[in-house]
Every structure is written in C-alpha cells, then in structure tokens.
Protein backbone atom coordinates (compact mmCIF):
# COMPACT_ATOMS: atom_id res chain seq x y z
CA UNK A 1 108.77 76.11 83.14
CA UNK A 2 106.99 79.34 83.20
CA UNK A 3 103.09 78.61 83.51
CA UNK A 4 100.48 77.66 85.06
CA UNK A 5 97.94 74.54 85.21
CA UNK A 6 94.23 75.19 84.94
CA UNK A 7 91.90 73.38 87.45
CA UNK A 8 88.66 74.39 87.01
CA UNK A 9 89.57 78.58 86.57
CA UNK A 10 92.32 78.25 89.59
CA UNK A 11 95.04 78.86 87.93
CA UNK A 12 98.50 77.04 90.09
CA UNK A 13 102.05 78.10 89.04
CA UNK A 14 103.95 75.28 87.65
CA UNK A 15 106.35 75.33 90.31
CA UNK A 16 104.07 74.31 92.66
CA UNK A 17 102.96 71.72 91.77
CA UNK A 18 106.65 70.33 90.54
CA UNK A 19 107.28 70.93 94.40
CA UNK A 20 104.44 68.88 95.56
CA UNK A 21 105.60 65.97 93.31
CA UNK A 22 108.91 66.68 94.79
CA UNK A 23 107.73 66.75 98.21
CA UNK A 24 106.52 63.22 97.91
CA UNK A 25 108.93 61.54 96.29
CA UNK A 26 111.88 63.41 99.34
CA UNK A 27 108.98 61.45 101.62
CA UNK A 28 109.90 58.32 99.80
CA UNK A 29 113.77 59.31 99.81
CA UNK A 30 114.39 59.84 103.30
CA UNK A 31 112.40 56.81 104.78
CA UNK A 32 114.55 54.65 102.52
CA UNK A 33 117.65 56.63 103.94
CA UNK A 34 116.16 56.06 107.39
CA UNK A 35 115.71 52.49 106.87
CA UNK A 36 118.62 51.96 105.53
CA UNK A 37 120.73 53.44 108.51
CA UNK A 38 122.07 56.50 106.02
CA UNK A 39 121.02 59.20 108.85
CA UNK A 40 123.71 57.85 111.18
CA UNK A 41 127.02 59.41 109.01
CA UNK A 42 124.53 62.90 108.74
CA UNK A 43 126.24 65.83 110.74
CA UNK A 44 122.84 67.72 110.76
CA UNK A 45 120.03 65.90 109.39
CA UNK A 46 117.54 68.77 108.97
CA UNK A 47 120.34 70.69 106.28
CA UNK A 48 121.01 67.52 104.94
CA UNK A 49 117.30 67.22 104.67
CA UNK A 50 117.19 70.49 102.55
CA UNK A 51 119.72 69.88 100.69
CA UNK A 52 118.38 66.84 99.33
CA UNK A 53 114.90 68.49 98.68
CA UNK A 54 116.40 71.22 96.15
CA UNK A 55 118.57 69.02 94.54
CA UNK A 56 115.44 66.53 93.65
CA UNK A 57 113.48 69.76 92.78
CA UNK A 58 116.38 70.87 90.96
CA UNK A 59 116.05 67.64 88.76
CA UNK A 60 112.30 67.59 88.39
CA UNK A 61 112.52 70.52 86.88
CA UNK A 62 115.02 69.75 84.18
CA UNK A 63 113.10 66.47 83.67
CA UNK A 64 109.79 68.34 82.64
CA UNK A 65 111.51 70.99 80.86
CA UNK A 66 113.49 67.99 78.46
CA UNK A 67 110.10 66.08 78.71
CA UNK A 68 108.15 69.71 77.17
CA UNK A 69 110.80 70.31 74.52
C-alpha cells in the first residue's frame, strides 16, 4: 500500500488514487440506494454517507493489497 504511481515524473500516493476509484464507485452506491428508496430508514444521511465511503475504501484497499501479494 505504501507507494506511489508515476505519470509522467508526477509522482501520486497510492492512496489517492484508491480514493478516487472509491469515490466513484460510493457515486454508483448511493444512487442505487437512492433509487431504491434505502435513504428513507437513514437517521442522517450525510454520516451515513461517510460511513459508507470508508468502509468501501476500507475494502479497496485490502483488495489491492491481496491482489499485489
């Protein structure tokens, strides 16, 4: 996990760009939540909004740390 990914001598931290990916698939996420009525049972949308984020980060990272090994 600890690294960074050369474009052209810019040098971007790993994390990064693991959040970026993350970013748009929690895009993807929460309009199918949306659609699907989910946000209606929420108490507070924006925490559970976070909360979802980290814990697909969360697994992003453990899927490209297994997928490195």
């Amino acid at each position: 996990m600890i690294g960074e990914a050369s474009f052209y001598g810019l040098y971007i931290p790993w994390l990064m760009l693991l959040s970026l990916a993350t970013l748009a698939v929690f895009w993807l996420v929460r309009r199918l939540l949306f659609i699907v009525g989910f946000y209606r049972w929420v108490w507070h949308p924006a925490l559970f909004d976070i909360a979802v984020y980290f814990l697909l980060l969360y697994g992003m990272t453990h899927v490209t740390f297994f997928v490195q090994r």
